[in-house]
PDB file of N, CA and C in Angstrom:
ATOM      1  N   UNK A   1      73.422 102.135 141.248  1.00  0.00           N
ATOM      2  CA  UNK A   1      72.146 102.355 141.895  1.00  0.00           C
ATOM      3  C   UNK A   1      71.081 101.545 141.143  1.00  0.00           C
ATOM      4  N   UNK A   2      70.225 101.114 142.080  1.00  0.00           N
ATOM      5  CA  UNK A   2      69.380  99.992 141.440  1.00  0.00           C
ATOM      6  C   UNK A   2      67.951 100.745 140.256  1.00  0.00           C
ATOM      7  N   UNK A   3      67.427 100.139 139.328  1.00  0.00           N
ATOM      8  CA  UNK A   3      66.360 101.053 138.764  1.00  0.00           C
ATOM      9  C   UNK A   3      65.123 101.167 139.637  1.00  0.00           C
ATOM     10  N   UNK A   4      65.065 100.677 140.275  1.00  0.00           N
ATOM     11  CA  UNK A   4      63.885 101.105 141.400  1.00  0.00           C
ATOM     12  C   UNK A   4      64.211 102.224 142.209  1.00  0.00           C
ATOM     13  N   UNK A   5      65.314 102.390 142.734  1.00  0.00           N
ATOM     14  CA  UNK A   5      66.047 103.407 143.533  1.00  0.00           C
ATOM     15  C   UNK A   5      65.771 104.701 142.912  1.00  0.00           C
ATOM     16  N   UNK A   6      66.809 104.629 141.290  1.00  0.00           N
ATOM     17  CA  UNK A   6      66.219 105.817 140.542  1.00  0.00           C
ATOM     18  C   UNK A   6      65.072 106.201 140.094  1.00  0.00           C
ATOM     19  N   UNK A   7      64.210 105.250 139.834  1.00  0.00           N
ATOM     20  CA  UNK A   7      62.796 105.771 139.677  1.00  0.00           C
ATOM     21  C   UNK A   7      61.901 106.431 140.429  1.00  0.00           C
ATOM     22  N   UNK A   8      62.499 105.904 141.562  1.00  0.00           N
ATOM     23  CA  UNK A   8      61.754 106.066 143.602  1.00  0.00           C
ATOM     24  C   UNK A   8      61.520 107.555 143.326  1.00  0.00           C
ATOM     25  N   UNK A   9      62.581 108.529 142.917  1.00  0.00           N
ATOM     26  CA  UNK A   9      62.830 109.981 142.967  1.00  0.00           C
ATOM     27  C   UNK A   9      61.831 110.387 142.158  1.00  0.00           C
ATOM     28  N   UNK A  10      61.219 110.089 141.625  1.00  0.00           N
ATOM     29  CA  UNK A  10      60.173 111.221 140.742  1.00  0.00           C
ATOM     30  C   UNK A  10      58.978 111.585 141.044  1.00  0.00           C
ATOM     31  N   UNK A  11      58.777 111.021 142.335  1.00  0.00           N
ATOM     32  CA  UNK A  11      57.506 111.499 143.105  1.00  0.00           C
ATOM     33  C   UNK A  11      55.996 110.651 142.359  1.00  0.00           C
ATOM     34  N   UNK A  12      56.509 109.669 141.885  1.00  0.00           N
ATOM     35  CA  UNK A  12      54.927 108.708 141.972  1.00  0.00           C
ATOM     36  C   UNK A  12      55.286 107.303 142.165  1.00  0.00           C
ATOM     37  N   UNK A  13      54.193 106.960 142.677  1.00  0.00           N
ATOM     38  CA  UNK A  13      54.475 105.071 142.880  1.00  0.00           C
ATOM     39  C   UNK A  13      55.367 104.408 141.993  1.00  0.00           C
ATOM     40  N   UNK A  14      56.355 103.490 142.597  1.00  0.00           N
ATOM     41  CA  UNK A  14      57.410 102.548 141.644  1.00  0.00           C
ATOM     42  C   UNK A  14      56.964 101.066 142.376  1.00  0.00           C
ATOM     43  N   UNK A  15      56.445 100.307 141.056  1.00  0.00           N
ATOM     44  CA  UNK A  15      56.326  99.091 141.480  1.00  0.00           C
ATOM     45  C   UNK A  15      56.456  98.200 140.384  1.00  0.00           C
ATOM     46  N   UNK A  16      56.403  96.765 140.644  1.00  0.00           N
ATOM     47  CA  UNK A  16      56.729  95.706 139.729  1.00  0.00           C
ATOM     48  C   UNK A  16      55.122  95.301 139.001  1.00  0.00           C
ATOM     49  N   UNK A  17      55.251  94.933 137.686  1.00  0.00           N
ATOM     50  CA  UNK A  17      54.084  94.560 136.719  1.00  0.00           C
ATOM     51  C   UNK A  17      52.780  94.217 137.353  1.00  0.00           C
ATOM     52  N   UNK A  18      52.748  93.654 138.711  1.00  0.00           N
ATOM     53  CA  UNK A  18      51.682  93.650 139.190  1.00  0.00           C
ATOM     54  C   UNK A  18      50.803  94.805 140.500  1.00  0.00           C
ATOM     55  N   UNK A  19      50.779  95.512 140.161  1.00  0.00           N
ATOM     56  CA  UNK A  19      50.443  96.437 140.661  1.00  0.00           C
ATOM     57  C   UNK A  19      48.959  96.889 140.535  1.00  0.00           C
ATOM     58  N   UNK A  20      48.621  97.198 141.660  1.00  0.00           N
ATOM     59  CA  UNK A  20      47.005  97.154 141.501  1.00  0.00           C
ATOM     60  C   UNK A  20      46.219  98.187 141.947  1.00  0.00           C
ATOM     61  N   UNK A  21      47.127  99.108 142.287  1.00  0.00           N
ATOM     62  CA  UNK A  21      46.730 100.216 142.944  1.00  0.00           C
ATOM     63  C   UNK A  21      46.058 101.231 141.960  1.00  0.00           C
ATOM     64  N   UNK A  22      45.209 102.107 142.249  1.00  0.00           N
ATOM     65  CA  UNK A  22      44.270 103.271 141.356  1.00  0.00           C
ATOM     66  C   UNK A  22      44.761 104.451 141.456  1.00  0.00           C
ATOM     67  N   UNK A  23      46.220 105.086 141.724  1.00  0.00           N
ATOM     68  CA  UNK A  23      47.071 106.194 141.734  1.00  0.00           C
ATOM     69  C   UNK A  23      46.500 107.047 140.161  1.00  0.00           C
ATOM     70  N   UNK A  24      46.340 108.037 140.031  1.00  0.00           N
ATOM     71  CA  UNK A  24      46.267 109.047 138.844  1.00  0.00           C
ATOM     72  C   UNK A  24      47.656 108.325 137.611  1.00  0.00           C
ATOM     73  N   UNK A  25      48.724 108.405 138.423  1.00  0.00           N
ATOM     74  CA  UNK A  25      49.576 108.212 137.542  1.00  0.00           C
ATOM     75  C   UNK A  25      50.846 107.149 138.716  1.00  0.00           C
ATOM     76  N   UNK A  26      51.515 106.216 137.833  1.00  0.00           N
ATOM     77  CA  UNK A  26      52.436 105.268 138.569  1.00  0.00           C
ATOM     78  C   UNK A  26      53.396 104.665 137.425  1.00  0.00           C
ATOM     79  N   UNK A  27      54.709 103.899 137.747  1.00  0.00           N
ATOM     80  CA  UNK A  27      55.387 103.645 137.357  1.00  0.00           C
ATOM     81  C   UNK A  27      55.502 102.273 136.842  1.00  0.00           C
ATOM     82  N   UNK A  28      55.561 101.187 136.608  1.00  0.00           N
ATOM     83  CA  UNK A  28      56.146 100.061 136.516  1.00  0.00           C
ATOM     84  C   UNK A  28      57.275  99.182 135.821  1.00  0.00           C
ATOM     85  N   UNK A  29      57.886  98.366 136.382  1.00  0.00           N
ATOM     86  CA  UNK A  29      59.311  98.247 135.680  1.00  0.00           C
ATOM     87  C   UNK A  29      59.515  96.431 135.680  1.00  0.00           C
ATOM     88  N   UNK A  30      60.024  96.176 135.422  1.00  0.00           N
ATOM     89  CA  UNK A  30      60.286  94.299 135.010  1.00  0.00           C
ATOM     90  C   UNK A  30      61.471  94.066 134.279  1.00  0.00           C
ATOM     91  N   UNK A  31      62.411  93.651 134.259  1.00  0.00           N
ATOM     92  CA  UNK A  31      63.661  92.830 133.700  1.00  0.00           C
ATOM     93  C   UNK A  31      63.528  92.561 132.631  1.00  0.00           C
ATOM     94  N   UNK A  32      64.246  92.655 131.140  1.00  0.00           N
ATOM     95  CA  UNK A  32      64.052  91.487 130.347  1.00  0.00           C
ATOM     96  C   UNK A  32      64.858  90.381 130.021  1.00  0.00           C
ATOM     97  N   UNK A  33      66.019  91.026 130.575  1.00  0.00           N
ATOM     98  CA  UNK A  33      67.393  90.277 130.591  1.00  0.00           C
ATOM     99  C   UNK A  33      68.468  90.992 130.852  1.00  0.00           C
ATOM    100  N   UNK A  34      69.749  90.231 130.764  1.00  0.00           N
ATOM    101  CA  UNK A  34      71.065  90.604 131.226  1.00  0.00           C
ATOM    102  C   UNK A  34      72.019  89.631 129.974  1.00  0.00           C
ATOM    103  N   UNK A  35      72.749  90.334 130.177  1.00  0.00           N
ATOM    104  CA  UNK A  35      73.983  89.658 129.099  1.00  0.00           C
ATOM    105  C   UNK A  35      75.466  90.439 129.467  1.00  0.00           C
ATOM    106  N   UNK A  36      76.213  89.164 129.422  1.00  0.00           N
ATOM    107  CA  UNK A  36      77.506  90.076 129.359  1.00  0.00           C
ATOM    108  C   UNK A  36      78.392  91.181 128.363  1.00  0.00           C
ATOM    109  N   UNK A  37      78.624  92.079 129.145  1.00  0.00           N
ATOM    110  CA  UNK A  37      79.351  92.904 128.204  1.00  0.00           C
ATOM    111  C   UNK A  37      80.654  92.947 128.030  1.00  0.00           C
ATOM    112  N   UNK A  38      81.344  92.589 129.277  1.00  0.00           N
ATOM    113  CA  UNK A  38      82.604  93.147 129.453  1.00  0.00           C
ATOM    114  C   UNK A  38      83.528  91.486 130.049  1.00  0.00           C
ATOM    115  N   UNK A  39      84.608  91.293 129.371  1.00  0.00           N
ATOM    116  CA  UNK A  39      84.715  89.668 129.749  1.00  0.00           C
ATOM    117  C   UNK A  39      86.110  90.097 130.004  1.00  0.00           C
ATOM    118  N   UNK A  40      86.824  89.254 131.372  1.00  0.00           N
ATOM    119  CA  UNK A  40      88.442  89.470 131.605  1.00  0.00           C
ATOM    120  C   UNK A  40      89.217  87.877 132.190  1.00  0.00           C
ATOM    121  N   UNK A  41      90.040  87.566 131.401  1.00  0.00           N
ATOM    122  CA  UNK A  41      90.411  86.751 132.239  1.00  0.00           C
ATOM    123  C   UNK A  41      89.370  85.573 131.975  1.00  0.00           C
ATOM    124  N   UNK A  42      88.614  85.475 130.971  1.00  0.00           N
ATOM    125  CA  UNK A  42      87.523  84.506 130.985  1.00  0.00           C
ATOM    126  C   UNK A  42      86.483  84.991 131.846  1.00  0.00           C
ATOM    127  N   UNK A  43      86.028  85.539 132.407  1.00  0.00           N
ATOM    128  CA  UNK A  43      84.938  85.668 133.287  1.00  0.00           C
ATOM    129  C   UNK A  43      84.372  86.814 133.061  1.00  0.00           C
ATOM    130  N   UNK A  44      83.422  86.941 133.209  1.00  0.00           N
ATOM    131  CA  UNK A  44      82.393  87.994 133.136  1.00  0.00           C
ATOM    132  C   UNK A  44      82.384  88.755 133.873  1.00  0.00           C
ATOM    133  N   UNK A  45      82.802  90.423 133.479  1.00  0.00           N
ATOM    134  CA  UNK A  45      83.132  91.022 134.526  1.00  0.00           C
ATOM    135  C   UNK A  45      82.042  92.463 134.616  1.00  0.00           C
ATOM    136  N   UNK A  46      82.155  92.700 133.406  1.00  0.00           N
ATOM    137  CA  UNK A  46      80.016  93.401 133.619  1.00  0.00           C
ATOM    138  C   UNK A  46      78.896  93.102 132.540  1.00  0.00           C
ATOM    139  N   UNK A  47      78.373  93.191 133.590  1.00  0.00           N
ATOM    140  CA  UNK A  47      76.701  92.761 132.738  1.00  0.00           C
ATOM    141  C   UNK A  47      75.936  93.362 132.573  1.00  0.00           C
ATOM    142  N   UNK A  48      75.267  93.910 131.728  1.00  0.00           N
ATOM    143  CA  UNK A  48      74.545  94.558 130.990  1.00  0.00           C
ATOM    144  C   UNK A  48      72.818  94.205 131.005  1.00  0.00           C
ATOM    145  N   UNK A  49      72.154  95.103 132.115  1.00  0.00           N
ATOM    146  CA  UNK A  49      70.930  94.953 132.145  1.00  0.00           C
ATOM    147  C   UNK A  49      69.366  95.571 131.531  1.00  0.00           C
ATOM    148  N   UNK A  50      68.829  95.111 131.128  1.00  0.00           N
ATOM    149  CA  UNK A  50      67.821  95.745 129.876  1.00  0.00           C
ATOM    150  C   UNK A  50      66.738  95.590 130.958  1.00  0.00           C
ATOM    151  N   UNK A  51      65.974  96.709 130.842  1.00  0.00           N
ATOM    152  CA  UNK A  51      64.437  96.739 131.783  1.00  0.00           C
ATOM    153  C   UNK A  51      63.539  97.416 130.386  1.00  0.00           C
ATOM    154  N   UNK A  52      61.689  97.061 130.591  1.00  0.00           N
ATOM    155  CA  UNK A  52      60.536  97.567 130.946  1.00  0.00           C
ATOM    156  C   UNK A  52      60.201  98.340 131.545  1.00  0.00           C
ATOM    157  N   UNK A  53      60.298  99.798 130.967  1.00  0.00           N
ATOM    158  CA  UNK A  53      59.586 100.608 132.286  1.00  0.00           C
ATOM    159  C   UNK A  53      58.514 101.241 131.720  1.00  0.00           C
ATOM    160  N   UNK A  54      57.407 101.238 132.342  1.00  0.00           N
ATOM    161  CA  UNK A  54      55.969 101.395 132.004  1.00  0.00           C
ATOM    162  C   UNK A  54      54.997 102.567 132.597  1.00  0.00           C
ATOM    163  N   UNK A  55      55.084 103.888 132.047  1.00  0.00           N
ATOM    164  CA  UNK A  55      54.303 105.392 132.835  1.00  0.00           C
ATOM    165  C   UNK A  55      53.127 105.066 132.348  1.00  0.00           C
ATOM    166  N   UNK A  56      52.138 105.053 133.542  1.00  0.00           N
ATOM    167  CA  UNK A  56      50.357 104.652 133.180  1.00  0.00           C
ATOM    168  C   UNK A  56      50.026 105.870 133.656  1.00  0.00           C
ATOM    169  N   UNK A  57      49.239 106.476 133.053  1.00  0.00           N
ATOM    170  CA  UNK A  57      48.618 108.301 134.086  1.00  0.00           C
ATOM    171  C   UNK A  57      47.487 108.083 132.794  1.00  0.00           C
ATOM    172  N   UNK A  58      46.216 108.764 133.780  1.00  0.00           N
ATOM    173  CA  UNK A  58      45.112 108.986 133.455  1.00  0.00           C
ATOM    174  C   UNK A  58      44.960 110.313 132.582  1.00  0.00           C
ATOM    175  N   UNK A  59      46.003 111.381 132.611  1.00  0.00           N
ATOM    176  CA  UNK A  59      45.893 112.203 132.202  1.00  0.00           C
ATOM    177  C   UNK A  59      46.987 112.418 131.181  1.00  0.00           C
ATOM    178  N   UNK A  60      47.487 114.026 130.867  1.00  0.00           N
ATOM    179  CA  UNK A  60      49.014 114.342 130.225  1.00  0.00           C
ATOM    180  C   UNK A  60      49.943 113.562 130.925  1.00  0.00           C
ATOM    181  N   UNK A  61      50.559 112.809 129.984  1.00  0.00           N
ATOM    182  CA  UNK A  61      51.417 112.032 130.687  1.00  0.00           C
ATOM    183  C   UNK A  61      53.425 112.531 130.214  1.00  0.00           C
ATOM    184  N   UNK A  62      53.475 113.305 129.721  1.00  0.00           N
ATOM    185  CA  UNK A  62      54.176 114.097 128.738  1.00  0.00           C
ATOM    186  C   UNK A  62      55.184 114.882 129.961  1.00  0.00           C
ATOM    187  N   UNK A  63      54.969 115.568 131.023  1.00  0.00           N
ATOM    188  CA  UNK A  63      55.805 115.560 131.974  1.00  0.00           C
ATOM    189  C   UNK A  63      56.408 115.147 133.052  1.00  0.00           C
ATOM    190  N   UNK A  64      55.669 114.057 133.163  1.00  0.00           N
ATOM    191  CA  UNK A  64      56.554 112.929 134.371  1.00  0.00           C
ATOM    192  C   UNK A  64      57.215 112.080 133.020  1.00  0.00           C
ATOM    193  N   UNK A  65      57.037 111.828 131.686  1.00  0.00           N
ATOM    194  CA  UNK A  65      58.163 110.990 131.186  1.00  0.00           C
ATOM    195  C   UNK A  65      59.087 111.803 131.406  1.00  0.00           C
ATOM    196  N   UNK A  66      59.349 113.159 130.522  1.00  0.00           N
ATOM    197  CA  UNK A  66      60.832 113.716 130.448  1.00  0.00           C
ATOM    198  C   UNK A  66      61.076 113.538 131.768  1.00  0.00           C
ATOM    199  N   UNK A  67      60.773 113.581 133.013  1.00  0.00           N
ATOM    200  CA  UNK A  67      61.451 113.570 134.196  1.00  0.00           C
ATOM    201  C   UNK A  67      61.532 112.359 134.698  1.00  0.00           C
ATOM    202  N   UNK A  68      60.952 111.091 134.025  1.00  0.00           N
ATOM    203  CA  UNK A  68      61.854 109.790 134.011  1.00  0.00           C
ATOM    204  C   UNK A  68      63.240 110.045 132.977  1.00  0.00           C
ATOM    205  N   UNK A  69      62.849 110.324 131.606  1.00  0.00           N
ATOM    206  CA  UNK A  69      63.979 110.056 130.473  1.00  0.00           C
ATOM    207  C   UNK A  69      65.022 110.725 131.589  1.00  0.00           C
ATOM    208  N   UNK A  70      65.147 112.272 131.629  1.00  0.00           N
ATOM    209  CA  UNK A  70      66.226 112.986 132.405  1.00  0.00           C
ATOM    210  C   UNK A  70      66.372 112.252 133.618  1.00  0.00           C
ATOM    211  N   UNK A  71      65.965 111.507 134.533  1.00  0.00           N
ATOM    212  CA  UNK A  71      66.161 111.414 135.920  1.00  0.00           C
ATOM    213  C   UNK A  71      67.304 109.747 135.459  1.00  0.00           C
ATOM    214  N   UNK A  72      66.629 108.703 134.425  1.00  0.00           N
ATOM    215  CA  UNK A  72      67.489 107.692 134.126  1.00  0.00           C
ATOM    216  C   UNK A  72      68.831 108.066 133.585  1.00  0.00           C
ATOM    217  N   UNK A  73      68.835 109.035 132.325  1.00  0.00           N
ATOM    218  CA  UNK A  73      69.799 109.794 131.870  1.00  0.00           C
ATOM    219  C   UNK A  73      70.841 110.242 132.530  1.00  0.00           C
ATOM    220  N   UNK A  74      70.514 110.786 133.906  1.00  0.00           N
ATOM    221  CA  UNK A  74      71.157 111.372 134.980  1.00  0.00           C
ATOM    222  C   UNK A  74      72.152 109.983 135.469  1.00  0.00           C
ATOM    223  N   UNK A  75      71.414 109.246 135.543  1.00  0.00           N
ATOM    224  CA  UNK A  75      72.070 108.125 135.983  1.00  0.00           C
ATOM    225  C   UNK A  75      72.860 107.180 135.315  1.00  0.00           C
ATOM    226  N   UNK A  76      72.940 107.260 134.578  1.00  0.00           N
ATOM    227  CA  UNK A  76      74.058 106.667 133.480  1.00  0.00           C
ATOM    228  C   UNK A  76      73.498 105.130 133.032  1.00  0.00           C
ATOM    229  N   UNK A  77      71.769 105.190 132.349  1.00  0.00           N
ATOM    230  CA  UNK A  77      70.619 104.450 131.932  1.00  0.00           C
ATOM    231  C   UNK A  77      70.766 105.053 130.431  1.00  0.00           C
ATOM    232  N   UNK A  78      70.654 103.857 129.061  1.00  0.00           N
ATOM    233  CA  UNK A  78      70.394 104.222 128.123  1.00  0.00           C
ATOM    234  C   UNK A  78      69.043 104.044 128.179  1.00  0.00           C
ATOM    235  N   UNK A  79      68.277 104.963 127.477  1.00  0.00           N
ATOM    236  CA  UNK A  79      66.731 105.303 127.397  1.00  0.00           C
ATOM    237  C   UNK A  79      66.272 105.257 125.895  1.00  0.00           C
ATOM    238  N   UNK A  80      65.321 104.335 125.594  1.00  0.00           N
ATOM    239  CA  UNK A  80      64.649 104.072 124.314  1.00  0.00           C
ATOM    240  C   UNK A  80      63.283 104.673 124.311  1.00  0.00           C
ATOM    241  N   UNK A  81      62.219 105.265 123.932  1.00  0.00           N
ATOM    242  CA  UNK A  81      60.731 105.486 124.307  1.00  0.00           C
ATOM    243  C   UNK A  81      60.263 104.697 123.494  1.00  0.00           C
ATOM    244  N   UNK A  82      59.277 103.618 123.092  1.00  0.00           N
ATOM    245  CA  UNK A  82      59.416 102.957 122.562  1.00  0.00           C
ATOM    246  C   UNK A  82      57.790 103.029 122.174  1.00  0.00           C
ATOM    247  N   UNK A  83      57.208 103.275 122.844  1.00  0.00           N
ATOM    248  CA  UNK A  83      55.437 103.197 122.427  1.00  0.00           C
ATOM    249  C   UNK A  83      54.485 104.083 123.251  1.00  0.00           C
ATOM    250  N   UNK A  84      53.288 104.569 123.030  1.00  0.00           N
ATOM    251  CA  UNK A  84      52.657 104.994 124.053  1.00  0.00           C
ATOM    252  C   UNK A  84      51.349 104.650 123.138  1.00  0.00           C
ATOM    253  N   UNK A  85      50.189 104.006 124.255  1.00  0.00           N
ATOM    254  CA  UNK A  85      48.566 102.904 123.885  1.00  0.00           C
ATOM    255  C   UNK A  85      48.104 103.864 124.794  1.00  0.00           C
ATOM    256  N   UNK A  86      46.854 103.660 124.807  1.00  0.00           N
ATOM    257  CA  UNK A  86      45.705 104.096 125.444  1.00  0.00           C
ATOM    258  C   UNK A  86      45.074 102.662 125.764  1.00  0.00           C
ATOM    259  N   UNK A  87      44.749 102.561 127.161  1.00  0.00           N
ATOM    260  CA  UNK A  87      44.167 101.307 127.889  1.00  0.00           C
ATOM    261  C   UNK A  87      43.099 101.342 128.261  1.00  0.00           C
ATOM    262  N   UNK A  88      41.777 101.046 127.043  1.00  0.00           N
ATOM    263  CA  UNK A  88      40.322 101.505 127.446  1.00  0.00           C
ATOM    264  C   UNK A  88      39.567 101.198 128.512  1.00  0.00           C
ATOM    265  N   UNK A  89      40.077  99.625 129.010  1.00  0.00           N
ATOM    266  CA  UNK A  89      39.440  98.862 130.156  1.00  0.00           C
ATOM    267  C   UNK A  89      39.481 100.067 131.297  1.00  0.00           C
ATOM    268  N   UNK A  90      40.518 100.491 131.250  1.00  0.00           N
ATOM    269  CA  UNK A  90      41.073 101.247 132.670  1.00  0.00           C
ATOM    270  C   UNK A  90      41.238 102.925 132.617  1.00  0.00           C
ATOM    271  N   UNK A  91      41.564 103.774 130.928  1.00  0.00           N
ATOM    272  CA  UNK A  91      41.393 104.394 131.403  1.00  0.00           C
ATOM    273  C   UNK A  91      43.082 104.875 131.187  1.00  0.00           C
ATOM    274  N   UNK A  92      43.860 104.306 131.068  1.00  0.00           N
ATOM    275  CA  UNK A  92      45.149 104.799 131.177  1.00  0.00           C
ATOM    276  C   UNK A  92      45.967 105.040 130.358  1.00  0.00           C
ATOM    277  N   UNK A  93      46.822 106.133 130.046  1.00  0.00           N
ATOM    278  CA  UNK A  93      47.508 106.180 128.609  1.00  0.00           C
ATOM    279  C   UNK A  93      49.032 105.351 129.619  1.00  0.00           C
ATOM    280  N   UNK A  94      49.667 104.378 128.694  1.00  0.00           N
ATOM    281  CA  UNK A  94      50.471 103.855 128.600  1.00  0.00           C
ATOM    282  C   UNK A  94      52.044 104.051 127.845  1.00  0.00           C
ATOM    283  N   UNK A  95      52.963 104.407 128.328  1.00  0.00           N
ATOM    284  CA  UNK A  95      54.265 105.115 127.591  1.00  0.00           C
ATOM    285  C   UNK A  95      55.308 103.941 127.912  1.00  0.00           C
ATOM    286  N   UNK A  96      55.854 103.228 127.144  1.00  0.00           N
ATOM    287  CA  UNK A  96      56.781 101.907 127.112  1.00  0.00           C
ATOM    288  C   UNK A  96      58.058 102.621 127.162  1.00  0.00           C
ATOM    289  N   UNK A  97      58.894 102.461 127.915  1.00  0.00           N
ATOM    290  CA  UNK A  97      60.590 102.727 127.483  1.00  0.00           C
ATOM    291  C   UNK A  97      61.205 101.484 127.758  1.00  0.00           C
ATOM    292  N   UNK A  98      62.339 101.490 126.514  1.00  0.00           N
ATOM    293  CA  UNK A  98      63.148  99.932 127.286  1.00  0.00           C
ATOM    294  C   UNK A  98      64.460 100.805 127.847  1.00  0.00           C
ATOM    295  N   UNK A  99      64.915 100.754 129.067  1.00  0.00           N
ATOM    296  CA  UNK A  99      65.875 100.870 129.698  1.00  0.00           C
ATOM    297  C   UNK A  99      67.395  99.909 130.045  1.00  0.00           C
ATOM    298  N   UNK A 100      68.418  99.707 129.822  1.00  0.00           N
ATOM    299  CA  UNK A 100      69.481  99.709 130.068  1.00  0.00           C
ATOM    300  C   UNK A 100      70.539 100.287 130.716  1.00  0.00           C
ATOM    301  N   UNK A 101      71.300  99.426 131.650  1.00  0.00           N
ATOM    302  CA  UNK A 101      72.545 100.299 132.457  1.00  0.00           C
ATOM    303  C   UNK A 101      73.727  98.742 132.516  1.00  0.00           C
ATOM    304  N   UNK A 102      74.897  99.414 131.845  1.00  0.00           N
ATOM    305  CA  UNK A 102      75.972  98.359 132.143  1.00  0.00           C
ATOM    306  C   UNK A 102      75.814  98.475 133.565  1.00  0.00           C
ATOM    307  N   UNK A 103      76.427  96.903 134.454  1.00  0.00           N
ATOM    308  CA  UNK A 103      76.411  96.856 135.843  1.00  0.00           C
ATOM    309  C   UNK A 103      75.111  96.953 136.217  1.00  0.00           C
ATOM    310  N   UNK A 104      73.823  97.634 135.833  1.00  0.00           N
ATOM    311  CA  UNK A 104      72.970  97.138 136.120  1.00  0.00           C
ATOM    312  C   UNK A 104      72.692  96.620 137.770  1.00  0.00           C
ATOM    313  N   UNK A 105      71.792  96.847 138.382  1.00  0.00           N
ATOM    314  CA  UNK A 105      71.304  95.968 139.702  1.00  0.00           C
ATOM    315  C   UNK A 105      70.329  95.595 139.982  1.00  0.00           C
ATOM    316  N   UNK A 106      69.777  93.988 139.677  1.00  0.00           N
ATOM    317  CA  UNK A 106      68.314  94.040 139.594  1.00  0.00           C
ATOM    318  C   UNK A 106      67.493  94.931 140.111  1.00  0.00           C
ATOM    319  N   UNK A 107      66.219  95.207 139.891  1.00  0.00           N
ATOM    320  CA  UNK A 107      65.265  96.090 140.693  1.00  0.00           C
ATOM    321  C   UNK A 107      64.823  96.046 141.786  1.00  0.00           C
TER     322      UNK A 107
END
């Protein structure tokens, strides 16, 4: 299942880095790469995809993550949390996870 697919489920906007919309709280996600993991026969037989996924909310942002971490988790996504900024221009607290899933499907 693709990471947009699984993200879709948590009940707020899922979109790619450019996103421009003024939602309370939204998602965003971006690629950073792929690499092979699994090689047969010479060929590459799974690949291993690493994402950006980015919770912006104006407010507590502390219960829509766990229900990203658990909802990726669910899905067989390794989950890193990796940072959370405050974005003065705008207003938004910012929570970084880097995400991974062997097989992977772009977003």
């Amino acid at each position: 299942m693709s990471i947009r697919t699984v993200l879709s489920t948590v009940g707020v906007p899922v979109r790619r880095p450019d996103y421009k919309g003024n939602d309370a709280q939204y998602i965003t996600y971006q690629m950073v790469g792929q690499t092979g993991t699994v090689y047969a026969e010479s060929t590459e037989a799974e690949t291993g995809t690493a994402f950006f996924v980015n919770i912006w909310s104006k407010s507590d942002w502390t219960a829509l993550a766990a229900t990203v971490k658990q909802t990726l988790l669910q899905n067989r996504y390794r989950v890193i949390v990796l940072s959370e900024t405050f974005e003065k221009e705008d207003g938004y607290y910012r929570v970084i996870f880097e995400v991974a899933c062997i097989g992977a499907n772009y977003g």
